[in-house]
N, C-alpha and C. Protein backbone atom coordinates (compact mmCIF):
# COMPACT_ATOMS: atom_id res chain seq x y z
N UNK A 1 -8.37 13.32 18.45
CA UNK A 1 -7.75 14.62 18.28
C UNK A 1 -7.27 15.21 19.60
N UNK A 2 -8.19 14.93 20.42
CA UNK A 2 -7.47 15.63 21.96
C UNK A 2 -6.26 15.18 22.65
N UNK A 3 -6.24 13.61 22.26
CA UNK A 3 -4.72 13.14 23.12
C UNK A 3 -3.72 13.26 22.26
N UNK A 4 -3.97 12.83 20.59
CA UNK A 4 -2.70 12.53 20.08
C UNK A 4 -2.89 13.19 18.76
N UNK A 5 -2.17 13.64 18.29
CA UNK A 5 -2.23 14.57 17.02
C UNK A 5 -2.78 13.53 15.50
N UNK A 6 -2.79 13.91 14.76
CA UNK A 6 -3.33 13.58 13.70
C UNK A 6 -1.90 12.04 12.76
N UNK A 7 -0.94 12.68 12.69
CA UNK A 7 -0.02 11.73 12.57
C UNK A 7 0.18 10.67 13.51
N UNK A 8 0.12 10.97 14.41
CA UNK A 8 0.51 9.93 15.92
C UNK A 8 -1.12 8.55 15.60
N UNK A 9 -2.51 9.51 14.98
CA UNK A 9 -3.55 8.00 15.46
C UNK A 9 -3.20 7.42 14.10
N UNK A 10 -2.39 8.56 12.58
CA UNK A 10 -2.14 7.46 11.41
C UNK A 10 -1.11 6.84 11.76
N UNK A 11 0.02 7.03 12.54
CA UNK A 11 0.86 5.80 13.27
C UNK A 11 0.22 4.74 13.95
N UNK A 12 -0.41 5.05 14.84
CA UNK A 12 -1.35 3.85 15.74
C UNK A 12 -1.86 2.90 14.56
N UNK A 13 -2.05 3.18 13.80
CA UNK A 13 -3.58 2.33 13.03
C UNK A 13 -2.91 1.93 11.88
N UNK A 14 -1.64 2.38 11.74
CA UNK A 14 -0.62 1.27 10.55
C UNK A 14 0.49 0.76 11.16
N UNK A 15 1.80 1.68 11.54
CA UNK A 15 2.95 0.87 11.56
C UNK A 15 2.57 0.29 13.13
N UNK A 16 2.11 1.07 14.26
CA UNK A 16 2.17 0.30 15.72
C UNK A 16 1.67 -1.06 15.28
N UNK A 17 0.39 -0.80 14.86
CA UNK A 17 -0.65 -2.12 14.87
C UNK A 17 -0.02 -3.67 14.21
N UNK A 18 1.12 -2.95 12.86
CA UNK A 18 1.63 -4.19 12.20
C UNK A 18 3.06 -4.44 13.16
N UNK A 19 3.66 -3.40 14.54
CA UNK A 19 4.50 -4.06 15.05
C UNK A 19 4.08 -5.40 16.01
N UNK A 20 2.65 -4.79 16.90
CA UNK A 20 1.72 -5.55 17.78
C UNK A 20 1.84 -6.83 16.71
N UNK A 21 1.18 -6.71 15.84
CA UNK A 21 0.91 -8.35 15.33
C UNK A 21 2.06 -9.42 15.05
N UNK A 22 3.25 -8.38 14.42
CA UNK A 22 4.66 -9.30 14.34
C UNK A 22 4.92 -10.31 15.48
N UNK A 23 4.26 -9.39 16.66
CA UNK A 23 5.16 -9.67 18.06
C UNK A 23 4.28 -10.85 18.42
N UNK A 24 3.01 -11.06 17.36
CA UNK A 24 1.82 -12.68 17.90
C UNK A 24 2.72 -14.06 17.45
N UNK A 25 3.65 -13.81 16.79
CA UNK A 25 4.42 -15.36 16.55
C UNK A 25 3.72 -15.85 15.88
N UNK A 26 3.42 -17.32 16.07
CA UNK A 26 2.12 -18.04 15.03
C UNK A 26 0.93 -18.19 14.61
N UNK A 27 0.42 -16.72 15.72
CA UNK A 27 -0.76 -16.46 15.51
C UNK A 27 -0.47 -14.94 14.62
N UNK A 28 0.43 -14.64 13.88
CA UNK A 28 0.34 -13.56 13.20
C UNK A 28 -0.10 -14.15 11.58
N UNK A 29 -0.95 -13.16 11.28
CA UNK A 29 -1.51 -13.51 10.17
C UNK A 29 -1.14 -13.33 8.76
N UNK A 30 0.13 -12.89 9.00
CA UNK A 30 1.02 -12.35 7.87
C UNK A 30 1.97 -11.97 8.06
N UNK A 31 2.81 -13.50 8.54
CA UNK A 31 4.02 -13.67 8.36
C UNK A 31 5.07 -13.87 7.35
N UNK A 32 4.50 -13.58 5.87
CA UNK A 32 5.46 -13.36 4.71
C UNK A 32 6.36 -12.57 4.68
N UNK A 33 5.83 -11.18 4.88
CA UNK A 33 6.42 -10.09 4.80
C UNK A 33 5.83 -8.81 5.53
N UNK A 34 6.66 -8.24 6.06
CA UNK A 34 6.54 -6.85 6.45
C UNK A 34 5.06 -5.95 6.68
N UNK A 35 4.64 -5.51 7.47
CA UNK A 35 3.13 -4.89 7.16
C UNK A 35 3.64 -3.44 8.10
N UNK A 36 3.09 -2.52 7.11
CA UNK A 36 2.71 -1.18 8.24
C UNK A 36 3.56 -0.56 7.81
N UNK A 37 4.51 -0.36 6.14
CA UNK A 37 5.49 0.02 5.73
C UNK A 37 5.33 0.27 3.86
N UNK A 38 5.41 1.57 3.24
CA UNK A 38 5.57 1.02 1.87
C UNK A 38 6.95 0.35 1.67
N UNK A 39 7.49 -0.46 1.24
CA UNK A 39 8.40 -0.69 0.98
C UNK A 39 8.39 -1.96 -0.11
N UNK A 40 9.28 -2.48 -0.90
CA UNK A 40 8.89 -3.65 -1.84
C UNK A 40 8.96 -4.52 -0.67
N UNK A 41 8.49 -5.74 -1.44
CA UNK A 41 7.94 -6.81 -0.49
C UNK A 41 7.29 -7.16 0.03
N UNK A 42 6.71 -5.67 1.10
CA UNK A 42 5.53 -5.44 2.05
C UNK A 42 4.45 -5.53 1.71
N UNK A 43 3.82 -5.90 2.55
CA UNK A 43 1.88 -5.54 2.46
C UNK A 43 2.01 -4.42 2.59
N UNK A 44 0.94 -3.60 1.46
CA UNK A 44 1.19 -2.59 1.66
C UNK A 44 -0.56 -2.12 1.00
N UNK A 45 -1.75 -1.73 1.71
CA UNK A 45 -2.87 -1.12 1.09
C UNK A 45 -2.20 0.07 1.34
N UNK A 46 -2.80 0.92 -0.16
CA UNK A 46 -2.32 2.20 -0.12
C UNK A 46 -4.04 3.07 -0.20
N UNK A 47 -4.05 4.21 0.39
CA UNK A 47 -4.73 5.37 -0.39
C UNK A 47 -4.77 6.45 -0.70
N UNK A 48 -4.71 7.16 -1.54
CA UNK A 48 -4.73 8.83 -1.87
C UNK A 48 -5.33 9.24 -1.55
N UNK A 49 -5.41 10.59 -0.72
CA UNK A 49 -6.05 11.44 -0.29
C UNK A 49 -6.10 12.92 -0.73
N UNK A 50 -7.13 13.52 -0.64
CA UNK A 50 -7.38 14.64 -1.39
C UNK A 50 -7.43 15.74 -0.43
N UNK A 51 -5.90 16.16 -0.22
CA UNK A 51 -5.46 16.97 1.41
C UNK A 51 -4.43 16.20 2.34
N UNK A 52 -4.46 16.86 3.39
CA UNK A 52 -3.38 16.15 4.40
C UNK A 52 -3.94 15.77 5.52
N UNK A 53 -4.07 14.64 5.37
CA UNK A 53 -4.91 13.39 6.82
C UNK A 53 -3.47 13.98 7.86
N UNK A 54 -2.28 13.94 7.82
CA UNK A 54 -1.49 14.57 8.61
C UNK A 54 -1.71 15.95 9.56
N UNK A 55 -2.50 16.74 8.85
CA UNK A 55 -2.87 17.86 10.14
C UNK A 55 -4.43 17.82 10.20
N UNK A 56 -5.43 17.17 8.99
CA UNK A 56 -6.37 16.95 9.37
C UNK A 56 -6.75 15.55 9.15
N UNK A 57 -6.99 15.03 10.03
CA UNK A 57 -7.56 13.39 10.24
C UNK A 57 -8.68 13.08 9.74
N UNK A 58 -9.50 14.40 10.25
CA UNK A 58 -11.01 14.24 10.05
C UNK A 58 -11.28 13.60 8.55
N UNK A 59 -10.40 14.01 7.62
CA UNK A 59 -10.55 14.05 5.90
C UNK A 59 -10.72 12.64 5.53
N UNK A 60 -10.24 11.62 6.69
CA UNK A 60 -10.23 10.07 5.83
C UNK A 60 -12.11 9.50 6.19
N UNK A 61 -12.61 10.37 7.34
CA UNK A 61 -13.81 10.01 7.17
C UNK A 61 -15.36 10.29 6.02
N UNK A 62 -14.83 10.98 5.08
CA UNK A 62 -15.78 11.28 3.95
C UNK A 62 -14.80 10.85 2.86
N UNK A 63 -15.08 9.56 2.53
CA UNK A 63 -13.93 8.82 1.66
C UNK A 63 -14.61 9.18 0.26
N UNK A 64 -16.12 9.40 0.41
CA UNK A 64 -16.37 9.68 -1.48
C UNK A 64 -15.78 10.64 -1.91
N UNK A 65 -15.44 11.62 -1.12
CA UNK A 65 -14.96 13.12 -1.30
C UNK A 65 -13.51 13.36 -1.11
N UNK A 66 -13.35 12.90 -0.21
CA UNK A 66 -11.39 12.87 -0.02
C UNK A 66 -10.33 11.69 -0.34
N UNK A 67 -11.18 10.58 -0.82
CA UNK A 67 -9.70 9.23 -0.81
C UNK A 67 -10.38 9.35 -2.40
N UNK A 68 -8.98 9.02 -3.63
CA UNK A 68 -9.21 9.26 -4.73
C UNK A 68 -9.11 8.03 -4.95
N UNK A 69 -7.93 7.04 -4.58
CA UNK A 69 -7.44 5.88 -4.74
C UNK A 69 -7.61 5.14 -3.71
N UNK A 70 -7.84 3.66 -3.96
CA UNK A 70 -7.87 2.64 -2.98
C UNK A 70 -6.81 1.67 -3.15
N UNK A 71 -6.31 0.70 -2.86
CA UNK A 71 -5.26 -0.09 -3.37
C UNK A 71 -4.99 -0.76 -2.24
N UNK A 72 -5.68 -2.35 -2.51
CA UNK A 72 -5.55 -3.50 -1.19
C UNK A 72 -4.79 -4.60 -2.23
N UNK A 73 -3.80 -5.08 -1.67
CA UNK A 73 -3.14 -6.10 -1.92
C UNK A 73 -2.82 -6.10 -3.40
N UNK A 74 -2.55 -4.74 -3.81
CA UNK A 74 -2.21 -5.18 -5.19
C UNK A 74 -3.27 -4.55 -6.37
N UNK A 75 -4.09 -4.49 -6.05
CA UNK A 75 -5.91 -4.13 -6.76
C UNK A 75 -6.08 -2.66 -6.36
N UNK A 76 -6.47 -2.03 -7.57
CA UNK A 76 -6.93 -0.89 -7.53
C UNK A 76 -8.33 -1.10 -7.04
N UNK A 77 -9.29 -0.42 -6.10
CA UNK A 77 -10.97 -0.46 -5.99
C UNK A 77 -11.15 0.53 -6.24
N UNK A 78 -10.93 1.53 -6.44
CA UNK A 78 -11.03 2.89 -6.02
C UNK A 78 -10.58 3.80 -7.18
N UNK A 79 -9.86 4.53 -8.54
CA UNK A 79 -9.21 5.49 -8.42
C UNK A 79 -10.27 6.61 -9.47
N UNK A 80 -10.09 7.69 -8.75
CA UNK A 80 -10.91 9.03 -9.33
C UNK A 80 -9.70 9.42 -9.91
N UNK A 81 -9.42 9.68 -11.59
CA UNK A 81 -8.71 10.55 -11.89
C UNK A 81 -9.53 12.27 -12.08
N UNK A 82 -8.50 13.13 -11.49
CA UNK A 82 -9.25 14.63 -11.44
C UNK A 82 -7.98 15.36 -12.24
């Protein structure tokens, strides 16, 4: 929270991280398609959140209470309908 705002560490920790790995060549681990993007095609884990991880970050750390939905590769783990 002190260096970089709340959007800037959910940038770091999706799209930077899947540009870093593009840039490993044959050591990237998922070279099919696209990561760090919704878009078709892409890897894409999704989750819902209950609020805005955008001005508050803190919210993705009490996931029983704030992430409704989980969604890795396709698979729901997760969804609270409210």
């Amino acid at each position: 929270d002190e260096f970089w705002s709340p959007i800037e560490q959910m940038q770091q920790v999706t799209g930077n991280n899947a540009d870093v790995l593009a840039l490993s060549g044959l050591k990237n681990p998922y070279p099919e398609a696209q990561l760090g993007v919704i878009r078709s095609g892409a890897y894409a884990d999704i989750i819902l959140v209950n609020g805005d991880p955008t001005t508050n970050i803190k919210l993705l750390m009490d996931a029983e209470r704030n992430i409704d939905l989980i969604m890795k590769d396709g698979v729901i783990y997760k969804n609270i309908v409210k």
